[in-house]
N, C-alpha and C. Protein backbone atom coordinates (compact mmCIF):
# COMPACT_ATOMS: atom_id res chain seq x y z
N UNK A 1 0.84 -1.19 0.00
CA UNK A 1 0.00 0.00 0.00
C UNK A 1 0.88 1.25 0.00
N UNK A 2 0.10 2.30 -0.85
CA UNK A 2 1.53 3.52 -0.91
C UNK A 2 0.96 4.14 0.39
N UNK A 3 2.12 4.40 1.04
CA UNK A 3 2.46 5.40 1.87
C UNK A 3 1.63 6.99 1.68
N UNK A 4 0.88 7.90 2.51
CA UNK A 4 1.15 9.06 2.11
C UNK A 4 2.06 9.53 2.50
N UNK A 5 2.56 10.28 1.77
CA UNK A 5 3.53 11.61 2.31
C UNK A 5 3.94 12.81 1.35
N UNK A 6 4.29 13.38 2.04
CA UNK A 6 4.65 14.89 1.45
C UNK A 6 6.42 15.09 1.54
N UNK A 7 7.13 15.32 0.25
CA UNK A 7 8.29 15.32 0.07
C UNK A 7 9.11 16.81 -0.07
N UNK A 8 10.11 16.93 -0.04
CA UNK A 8 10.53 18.20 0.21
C UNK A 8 11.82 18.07 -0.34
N UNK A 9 12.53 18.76 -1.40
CA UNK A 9 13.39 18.22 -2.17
C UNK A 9 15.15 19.45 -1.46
N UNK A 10 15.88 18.99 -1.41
CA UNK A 10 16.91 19.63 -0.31
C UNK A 10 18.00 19.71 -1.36
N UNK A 11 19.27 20.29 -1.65
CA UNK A 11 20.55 20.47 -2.28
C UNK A 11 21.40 19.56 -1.88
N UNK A 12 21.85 18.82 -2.32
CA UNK A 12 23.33 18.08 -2.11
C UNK A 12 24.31 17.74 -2.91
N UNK A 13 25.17 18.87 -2.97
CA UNK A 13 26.35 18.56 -4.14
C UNK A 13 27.65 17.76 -3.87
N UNK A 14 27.33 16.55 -4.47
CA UNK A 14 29.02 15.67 -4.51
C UNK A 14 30.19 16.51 -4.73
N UNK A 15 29.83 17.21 -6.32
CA UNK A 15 30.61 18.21 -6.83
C UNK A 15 30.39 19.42 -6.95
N UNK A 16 31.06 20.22 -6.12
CA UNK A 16 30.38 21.47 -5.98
C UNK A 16 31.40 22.55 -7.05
N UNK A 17 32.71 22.32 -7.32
CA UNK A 17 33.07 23.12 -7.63
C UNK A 17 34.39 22.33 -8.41
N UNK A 18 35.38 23.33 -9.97
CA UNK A 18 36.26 22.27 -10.56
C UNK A 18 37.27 21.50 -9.93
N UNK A 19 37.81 22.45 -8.44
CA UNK A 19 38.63 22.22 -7.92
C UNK A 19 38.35 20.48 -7.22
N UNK A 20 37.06 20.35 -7.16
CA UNK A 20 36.88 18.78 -6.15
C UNK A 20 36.60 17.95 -7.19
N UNK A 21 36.57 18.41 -8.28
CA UNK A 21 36.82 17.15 -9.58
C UNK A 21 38.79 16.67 -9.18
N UNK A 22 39.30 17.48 -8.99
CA UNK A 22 40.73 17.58 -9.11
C UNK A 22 41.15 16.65 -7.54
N UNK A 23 40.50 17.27 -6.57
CA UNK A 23 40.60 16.61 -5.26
C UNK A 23 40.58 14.93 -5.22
N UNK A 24 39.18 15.21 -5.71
CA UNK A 24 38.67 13.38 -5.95
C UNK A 24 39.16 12.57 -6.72
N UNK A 25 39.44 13.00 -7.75
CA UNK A 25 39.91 12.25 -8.49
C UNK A 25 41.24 12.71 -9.70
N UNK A 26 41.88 13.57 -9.10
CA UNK A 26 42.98 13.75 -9.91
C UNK A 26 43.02 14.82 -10.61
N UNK A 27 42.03 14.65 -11.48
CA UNK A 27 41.96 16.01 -12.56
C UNK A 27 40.50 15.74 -13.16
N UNK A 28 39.66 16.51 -14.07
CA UNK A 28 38.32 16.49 -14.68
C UNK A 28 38.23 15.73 -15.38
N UNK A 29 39.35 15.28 -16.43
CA UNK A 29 39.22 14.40 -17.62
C UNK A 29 39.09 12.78 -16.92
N UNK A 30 40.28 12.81 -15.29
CA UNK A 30 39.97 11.33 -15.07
C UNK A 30 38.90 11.09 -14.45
N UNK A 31 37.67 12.24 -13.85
CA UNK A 31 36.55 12.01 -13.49
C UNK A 31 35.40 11.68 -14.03
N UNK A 32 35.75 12.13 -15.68
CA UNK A 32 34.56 11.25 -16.13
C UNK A 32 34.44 10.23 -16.73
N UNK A 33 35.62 9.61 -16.57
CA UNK A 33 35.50 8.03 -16.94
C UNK A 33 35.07 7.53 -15.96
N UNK A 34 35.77 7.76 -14.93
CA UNK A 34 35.37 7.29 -13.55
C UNK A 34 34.03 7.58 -13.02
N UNK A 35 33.20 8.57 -12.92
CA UNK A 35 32.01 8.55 -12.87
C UNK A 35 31.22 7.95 -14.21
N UNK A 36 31.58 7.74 -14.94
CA UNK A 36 31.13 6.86 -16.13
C UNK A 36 30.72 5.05 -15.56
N UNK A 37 31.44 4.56 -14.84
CA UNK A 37 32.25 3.64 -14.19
C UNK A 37 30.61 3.25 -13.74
N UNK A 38 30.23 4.40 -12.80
CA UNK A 38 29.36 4.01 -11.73
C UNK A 38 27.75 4.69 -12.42
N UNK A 39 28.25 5.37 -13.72
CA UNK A 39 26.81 5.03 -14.15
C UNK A 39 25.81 3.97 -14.85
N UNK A 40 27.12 3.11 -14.69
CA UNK A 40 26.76 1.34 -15.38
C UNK A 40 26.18 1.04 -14.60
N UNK A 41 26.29 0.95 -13.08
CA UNK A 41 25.97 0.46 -11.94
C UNK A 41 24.82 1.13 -11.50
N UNK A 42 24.24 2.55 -11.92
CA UNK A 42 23.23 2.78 -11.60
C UNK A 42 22.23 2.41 -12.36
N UNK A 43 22.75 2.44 -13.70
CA UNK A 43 21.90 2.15 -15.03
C UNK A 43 20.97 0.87 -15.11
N UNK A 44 21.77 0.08 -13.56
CA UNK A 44 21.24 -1.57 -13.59
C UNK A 44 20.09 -1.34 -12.73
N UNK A 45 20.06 -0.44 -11.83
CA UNK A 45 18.97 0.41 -10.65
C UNK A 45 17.79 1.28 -11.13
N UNK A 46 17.97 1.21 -12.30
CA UNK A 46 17.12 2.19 -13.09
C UNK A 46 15.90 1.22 -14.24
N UNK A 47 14.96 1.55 -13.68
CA UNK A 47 13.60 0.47 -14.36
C UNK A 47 13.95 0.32 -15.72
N UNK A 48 14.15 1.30 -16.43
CA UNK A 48 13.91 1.96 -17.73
C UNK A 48 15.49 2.02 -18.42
N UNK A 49 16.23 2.06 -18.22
CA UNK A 49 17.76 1.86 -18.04
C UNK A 49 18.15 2.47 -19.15
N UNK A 50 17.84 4.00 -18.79
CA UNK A 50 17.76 5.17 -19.43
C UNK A 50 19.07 6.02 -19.60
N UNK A 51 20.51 5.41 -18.92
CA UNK A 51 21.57 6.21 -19.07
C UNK A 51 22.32 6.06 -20.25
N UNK A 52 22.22 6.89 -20.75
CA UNK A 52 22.91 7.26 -22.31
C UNK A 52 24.27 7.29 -21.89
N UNK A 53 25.28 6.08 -21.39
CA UNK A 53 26.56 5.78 -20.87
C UNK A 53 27.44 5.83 -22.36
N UNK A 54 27.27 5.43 -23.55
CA UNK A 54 28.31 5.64 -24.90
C UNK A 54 27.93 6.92 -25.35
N UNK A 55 26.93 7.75 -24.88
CA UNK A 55 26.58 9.07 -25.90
C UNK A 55 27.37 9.76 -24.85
N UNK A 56 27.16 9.32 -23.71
CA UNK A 56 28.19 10.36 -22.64
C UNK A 56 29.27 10.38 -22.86
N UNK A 57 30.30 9.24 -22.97
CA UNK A 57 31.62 8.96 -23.41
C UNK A 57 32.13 9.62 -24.37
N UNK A 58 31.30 9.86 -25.27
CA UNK A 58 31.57 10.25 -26.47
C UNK A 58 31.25 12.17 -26.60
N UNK A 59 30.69 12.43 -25.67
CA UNK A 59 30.37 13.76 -25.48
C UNK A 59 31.46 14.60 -25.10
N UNK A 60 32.02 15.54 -26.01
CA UNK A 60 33.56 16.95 -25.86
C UNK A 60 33.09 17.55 -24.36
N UNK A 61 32.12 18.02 -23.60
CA UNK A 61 32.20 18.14 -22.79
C UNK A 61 32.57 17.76 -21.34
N UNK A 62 33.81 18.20 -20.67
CA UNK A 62 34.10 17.70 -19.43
C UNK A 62 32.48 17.22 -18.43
N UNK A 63 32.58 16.52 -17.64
CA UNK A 63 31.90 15.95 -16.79
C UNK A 63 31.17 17.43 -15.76
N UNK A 64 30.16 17.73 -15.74
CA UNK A 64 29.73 18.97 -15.29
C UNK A 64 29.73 19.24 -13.98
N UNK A 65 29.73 20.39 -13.02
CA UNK A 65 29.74 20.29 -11.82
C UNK A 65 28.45 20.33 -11.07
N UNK A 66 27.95 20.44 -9.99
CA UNK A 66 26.78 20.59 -9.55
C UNK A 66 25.84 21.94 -8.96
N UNK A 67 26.49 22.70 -8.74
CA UNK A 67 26.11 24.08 -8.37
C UNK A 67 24.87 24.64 -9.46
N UNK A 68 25.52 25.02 -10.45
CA UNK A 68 24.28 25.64 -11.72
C UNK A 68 22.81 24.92 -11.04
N UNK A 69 23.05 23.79 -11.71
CA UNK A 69 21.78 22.54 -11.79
C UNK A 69 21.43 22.94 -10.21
N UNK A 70 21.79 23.57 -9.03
CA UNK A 70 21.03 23.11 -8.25
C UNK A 70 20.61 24.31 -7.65
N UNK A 71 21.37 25.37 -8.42
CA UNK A 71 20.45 26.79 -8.33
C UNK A 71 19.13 26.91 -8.97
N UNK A 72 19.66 26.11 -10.34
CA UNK A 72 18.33 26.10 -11.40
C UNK A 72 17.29 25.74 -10.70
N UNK A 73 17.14 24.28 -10.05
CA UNK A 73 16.41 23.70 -9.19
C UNK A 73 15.91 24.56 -8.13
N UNK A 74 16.37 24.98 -7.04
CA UNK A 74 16.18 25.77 -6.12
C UNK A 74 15.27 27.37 -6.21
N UNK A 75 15.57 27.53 -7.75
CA UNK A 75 15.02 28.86 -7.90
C UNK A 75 13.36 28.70 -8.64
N UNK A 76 13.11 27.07 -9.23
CA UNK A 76 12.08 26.43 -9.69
C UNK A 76 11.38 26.22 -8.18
N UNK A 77 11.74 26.38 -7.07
CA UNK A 77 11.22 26.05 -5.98
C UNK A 77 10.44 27.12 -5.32
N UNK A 78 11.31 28.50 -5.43
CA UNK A 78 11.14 29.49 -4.82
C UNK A 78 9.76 30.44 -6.18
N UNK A 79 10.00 29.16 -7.39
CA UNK A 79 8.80 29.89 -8.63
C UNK A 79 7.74 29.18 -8.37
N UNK A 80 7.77 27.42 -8.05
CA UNK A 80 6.48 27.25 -8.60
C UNK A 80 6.75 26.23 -7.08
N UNK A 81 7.19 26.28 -5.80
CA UNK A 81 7.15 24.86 -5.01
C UNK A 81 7.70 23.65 -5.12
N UNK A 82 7.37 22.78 -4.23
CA UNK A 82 7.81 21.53 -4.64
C UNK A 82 7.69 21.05 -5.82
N UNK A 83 6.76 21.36 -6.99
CA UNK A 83 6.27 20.74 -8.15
C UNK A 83 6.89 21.16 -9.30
N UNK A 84 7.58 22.07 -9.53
CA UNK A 84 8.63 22.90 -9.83
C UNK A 84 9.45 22.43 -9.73
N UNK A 85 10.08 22.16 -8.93
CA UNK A 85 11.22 21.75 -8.46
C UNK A 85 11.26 20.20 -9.03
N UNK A 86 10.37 19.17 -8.83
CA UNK A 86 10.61 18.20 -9.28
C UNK A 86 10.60 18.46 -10.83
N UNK A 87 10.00 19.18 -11.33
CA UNK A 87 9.79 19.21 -12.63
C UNK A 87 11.09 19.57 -13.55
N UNK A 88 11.66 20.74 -12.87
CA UNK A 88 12.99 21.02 -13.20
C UNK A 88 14.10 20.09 -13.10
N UNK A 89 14.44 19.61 -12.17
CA UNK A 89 15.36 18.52 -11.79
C UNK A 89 15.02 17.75 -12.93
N UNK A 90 13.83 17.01 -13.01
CA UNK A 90 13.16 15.67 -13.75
C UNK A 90 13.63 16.06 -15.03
N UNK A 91 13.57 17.50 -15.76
CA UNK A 91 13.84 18.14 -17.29
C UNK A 91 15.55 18.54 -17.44
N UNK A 92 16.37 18.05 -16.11
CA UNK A 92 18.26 18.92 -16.24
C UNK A 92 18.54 17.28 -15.95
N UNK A 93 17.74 16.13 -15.08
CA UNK A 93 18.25 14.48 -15.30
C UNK A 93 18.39 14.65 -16.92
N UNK A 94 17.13 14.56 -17.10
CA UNK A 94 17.15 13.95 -18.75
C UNK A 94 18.29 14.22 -19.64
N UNK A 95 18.71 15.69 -19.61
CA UNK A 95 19.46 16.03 -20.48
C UNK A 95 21.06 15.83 -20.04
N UNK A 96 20.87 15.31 -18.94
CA UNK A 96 22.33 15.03 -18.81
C UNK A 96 22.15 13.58 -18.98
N UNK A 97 21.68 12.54 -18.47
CA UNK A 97 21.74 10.99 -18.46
C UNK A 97 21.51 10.64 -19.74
N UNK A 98 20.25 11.12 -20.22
CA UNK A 98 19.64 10.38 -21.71
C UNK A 98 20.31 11.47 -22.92
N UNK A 99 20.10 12.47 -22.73
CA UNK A 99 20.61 13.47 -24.12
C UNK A 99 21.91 13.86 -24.19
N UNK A 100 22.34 13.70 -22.73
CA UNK A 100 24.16 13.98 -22.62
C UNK A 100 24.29 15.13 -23.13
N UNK A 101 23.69 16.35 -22.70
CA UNK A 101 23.76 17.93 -22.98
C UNK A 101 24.56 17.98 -21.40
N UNK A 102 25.49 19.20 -21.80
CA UNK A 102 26.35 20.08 -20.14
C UNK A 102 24.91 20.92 -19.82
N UNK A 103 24.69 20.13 -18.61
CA UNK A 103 24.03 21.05 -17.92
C UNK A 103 24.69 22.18 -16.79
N UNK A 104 26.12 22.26 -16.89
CA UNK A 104 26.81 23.48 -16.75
C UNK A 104 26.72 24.40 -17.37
N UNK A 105 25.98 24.16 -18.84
CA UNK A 105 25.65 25.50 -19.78
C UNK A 105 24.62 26.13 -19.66
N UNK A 106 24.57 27.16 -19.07
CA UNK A 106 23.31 28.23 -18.68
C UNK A 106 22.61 28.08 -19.96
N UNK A 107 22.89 28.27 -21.23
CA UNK A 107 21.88 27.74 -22.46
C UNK A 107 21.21 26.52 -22.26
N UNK A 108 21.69 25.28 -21.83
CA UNK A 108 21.34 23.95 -21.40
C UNK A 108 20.34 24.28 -20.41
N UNK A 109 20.60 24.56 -19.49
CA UNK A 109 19.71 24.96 -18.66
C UNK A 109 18.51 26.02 -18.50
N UNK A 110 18.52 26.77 -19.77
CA UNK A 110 17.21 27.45 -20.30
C UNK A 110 16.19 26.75 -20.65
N UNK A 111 16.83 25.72 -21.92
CA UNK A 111 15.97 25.20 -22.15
C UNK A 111 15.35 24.23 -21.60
N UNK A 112 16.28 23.92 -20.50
CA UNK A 112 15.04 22.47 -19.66
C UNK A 112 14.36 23.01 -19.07
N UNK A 113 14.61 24.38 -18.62
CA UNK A 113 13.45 25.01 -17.67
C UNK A 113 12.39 25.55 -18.79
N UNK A 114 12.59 25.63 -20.11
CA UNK A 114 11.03 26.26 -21.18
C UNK A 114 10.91 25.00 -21.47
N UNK A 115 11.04 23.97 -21.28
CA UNK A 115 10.73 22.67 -21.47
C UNK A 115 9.51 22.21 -20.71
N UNK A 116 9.25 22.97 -19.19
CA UNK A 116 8.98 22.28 -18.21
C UNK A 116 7.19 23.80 -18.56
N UNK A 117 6.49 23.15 -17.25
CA UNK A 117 5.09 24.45 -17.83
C UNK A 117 5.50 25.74 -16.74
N UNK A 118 7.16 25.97 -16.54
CA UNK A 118 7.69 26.85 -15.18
C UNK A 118 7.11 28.39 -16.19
N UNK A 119 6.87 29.25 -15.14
CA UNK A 119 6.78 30.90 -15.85
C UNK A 119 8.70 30.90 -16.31
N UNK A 120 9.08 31.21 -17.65
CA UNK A 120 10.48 31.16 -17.79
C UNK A 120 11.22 32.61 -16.76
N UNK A 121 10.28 33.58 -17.25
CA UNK A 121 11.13 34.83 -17.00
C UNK A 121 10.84 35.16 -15.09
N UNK A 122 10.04 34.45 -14.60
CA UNK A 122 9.77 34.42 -13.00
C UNK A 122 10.71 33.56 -12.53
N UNK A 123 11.36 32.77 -13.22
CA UNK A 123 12.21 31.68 -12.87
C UNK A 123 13.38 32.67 -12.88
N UNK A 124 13.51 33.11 -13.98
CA UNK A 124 15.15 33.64 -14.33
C UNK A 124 15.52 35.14 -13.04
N UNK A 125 14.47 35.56 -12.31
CA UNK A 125 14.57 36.48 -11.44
C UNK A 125 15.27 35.54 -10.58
N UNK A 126 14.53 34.66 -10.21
CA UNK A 126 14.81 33.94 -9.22
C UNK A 126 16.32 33.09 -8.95
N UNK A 127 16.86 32.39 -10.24
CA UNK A 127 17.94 32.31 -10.25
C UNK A 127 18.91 33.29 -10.83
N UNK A 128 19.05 34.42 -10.95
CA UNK A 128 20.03 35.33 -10.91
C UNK A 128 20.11 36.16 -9.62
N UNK A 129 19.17 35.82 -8.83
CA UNK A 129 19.13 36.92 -7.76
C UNK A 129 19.93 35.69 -6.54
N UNK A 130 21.38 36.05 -5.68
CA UNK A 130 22.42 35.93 -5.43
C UNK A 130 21.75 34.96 -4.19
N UNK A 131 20.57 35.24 -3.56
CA UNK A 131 20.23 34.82 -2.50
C UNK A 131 19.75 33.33 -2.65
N UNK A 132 18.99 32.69 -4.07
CA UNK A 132 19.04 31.95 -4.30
C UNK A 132 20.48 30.59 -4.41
N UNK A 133 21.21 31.46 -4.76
CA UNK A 133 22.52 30.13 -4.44
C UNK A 133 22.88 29.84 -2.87
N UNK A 134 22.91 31.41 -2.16
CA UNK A 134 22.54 31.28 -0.63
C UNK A 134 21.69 30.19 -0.30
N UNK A 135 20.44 29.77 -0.44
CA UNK A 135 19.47 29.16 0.11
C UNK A 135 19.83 27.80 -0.71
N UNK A 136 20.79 27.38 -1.87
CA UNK A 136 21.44 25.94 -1.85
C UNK A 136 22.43 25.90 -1.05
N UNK A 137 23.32 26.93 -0.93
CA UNK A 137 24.49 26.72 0.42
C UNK A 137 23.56 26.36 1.81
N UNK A 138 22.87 26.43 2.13
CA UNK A 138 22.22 26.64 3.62
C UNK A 138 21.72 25.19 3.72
N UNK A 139 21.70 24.62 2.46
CA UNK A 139 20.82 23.19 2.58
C UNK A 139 22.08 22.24 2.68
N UNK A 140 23.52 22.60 2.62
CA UNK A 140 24.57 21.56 2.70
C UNK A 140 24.87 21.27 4.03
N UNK A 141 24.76 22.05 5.22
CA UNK A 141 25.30 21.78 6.21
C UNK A 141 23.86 20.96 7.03
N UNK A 142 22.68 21.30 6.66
CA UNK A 142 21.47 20.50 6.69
C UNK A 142 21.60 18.99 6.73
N UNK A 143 22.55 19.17 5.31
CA UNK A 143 22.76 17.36 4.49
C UNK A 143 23.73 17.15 5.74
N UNK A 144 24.71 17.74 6.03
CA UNK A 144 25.88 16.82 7.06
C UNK A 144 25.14 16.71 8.12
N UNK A 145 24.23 17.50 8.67
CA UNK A 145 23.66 17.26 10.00
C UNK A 145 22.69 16.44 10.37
N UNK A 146 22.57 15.92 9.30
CA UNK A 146 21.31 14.60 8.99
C UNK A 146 22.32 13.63 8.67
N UNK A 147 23.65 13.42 8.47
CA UNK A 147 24.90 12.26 8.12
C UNK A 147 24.99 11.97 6.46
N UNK A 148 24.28 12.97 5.79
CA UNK A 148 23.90 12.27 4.45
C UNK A 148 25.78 12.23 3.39
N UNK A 149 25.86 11.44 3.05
CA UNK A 149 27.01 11.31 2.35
C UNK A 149 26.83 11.08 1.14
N UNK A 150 25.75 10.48 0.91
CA UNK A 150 25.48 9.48 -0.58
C UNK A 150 24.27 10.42 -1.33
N UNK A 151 24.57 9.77 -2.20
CA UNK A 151 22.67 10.24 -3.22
C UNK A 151 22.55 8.96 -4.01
N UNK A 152 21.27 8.67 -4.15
CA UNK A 152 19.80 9.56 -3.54
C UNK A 152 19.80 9.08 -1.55
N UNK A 153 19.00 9.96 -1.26
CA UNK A 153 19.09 9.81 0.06
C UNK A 153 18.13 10.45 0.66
N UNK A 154 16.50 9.68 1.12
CA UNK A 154 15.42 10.11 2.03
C UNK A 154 15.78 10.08 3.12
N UNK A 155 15.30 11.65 4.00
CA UNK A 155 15.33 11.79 5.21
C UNK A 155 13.97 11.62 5.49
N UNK A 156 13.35 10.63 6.64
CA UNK A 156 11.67 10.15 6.58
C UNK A 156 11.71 11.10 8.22
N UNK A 157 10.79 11.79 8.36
CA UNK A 157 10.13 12.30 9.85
C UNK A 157 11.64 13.00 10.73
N UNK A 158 12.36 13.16 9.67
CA UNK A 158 13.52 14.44 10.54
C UNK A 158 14.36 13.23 10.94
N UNK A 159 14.29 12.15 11.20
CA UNK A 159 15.62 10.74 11.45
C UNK A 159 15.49 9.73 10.80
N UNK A 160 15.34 8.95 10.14
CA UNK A 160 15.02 8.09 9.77
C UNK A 160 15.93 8.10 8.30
N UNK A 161 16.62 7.33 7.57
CA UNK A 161 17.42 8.13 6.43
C UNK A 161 17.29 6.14 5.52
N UNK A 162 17.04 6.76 4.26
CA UNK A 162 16.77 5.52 3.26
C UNK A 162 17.79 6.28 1.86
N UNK A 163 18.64 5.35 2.19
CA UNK A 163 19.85 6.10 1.03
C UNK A 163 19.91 4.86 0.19
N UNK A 164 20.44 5.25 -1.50
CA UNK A 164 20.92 5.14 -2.24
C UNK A 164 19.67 4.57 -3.06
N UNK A 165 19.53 4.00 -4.49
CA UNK A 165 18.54 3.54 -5.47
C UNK A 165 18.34 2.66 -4.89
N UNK A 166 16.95 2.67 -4.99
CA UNK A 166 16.29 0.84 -4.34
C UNK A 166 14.89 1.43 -5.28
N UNK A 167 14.55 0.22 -5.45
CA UNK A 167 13.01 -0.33 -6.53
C UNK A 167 11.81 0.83 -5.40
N UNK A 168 11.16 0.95 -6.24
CA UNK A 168 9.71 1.74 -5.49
C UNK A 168 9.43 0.63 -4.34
N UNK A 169 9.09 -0.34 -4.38
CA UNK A 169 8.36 -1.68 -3.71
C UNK A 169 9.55 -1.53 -2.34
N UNK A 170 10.32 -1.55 -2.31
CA UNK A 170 11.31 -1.25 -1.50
C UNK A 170 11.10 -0.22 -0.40
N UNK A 171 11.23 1.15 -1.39
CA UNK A 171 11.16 2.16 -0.76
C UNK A 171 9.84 2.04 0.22
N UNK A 172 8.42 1.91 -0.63
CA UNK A 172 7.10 2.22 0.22
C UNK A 172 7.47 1.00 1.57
N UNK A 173 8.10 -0.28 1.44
CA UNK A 173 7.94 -1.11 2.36
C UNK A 173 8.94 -0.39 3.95
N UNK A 174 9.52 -0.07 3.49
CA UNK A 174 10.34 0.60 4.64
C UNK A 174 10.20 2.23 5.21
N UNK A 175 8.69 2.59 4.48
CA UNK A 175 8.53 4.11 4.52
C UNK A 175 7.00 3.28 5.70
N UNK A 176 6.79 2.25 5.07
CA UNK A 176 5.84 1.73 6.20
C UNK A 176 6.01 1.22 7.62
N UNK A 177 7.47 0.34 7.17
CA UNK A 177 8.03 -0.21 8.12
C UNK A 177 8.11 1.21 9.91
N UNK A 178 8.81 2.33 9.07
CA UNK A 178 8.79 3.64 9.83
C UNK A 178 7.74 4.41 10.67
N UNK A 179 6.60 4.06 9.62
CA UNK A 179 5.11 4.77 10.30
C UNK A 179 4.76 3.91 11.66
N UNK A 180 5.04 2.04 11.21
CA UNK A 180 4.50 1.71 12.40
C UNK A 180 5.27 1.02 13.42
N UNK A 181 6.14 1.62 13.54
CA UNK A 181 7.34 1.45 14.50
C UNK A 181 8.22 3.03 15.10
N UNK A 182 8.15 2.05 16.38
CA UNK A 182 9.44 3.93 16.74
C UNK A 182 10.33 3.02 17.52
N UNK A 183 10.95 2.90 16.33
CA UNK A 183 12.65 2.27 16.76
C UNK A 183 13.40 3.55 16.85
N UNK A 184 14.29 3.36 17.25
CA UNK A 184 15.59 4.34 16.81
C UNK A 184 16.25 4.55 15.52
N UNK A 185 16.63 5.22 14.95
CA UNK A 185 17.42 5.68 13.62
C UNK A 185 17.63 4.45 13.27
N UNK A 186 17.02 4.15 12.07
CA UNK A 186 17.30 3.31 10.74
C UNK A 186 17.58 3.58 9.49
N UNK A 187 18.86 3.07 9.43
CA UNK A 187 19.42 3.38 7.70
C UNK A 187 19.10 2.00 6.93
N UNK A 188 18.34 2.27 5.83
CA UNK A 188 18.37 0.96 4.86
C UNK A 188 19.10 1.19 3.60
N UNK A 189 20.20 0.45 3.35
CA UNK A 189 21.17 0.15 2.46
C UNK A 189 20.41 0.10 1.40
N UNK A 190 21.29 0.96 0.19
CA UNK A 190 21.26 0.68 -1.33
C UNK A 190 22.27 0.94 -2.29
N UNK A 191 21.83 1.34 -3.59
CA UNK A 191 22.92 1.43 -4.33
C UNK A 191 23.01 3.30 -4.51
N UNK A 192 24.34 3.37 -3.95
CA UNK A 192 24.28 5.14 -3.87
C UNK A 192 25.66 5.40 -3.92
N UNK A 193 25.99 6.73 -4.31
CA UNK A 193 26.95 6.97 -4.41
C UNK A 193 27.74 8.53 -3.21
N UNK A 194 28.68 8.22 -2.81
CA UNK A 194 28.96 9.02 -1.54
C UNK A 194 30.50 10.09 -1.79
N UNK A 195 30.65 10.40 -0.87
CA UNK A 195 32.18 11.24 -0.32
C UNK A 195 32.53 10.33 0.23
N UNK A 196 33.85 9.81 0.40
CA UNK A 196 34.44 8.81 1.29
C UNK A 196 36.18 9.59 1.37
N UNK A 197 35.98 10.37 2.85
CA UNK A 197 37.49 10.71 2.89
C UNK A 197 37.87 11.33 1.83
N UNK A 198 36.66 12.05 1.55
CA UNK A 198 37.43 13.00 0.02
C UNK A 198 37.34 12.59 -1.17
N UNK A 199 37.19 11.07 -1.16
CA UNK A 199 37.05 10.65 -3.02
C UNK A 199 35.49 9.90 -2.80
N UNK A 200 35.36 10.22 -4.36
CA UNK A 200 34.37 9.85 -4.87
C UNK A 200 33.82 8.05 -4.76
N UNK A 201 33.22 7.34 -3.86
CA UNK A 201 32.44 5.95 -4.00
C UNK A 201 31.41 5.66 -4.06
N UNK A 202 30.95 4.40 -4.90
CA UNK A 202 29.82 4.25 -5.34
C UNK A 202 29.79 2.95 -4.76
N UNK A 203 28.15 2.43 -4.38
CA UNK A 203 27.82 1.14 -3.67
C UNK A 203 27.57 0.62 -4.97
């Protein structure tokens, strides 16, 4: 039986900036093979097994960072809510996994947002105005204070934390498991990818 609930979508950048491509893994060029690596492994987690892994390979663009994409997101939040927000995210996945467009390119990222039914030019206030990247910085120390390391990663009722890809059937069983129990903090294992001591790992 599905669960109700109400979701609330938060910032968490692996890669926030070029310098932690360089940290993690050496330099940019050896990061995207290497994150290439572990999009095989998600691709097997994915119903629809939708990652365009040879169009990526083959794509002149370095491996993108995460900041843009999560202003874009954030400022779809502050336009249209949660629904927005998923909508945006759902339209900057696509074009990076399946179409293998840089969604580091503010052009890239126009068009997934006139893609989506967002007001374009209510959006574009919103992400140029400085306070918006503020309010993705404010959501990182959020992520450490909840332990989150990995993505994807549900925080259920403020403790409760269900990290990495797992099947829907999964998820609702342990979003139930939560409602009718008050155990103490439960993490249920999946396939996710984290910070570990600075470099980049994937389950």
């Amino acid at each position: 039986m599905m669960p109700e609930v109400s979701i609330e979508h938060r910032s968490f950048a692996l890669v926030k900036t070029v310098q932690d491509f360089n940290s993690m893994f050496g330099s940019r060029d050896k990061a995207k093979e290497e994150i290439l690596s572990h999009w095989e492994h998600a691709n097997e987690n994915d119903d629809l097994h939708r990652f365009n892994i040879s169009g990526m390979r083959k794509a002149s663009f370095p491996f993108p960072s995460s900041m843009k994409a999560l202003t874009a997101c954030k400022a779809a939040y502050f336009t249209a809510g949660d629904t927005g927000y998923w909508d945006v995210f759902d339209s900057l996945q696509n074009a990076l996994f399946v179409q293998n467009q840089d969604i580091e390119d503010e052009m890239v990222i126009f068009e997934c947002i006139k893609k989506t039914d967002m007001d374009f030019e209510q959006w574009k206030q919103h992400y140029q105005n400085p306070q918006t990247l503020e309010a993705v910085e404010q959501d990182l120390p959020l992520a450490e204070g909840y332990g989150i390391h990995s993505v994807p990663c549900l925080i259920v009722n403020g403790k409760y934390k269900i990290s990495g890809a797992q099947p829907l059937p999964q998820i609702i069983k342990a979003i139930n498991n939560i409602t009718e129990t008050l155990e103490t903090k439960t993490e249920t294992p999946g396939a996710s990818c984290r910070l570990d001591n600075g470099k980049f790992q994937c389950d």
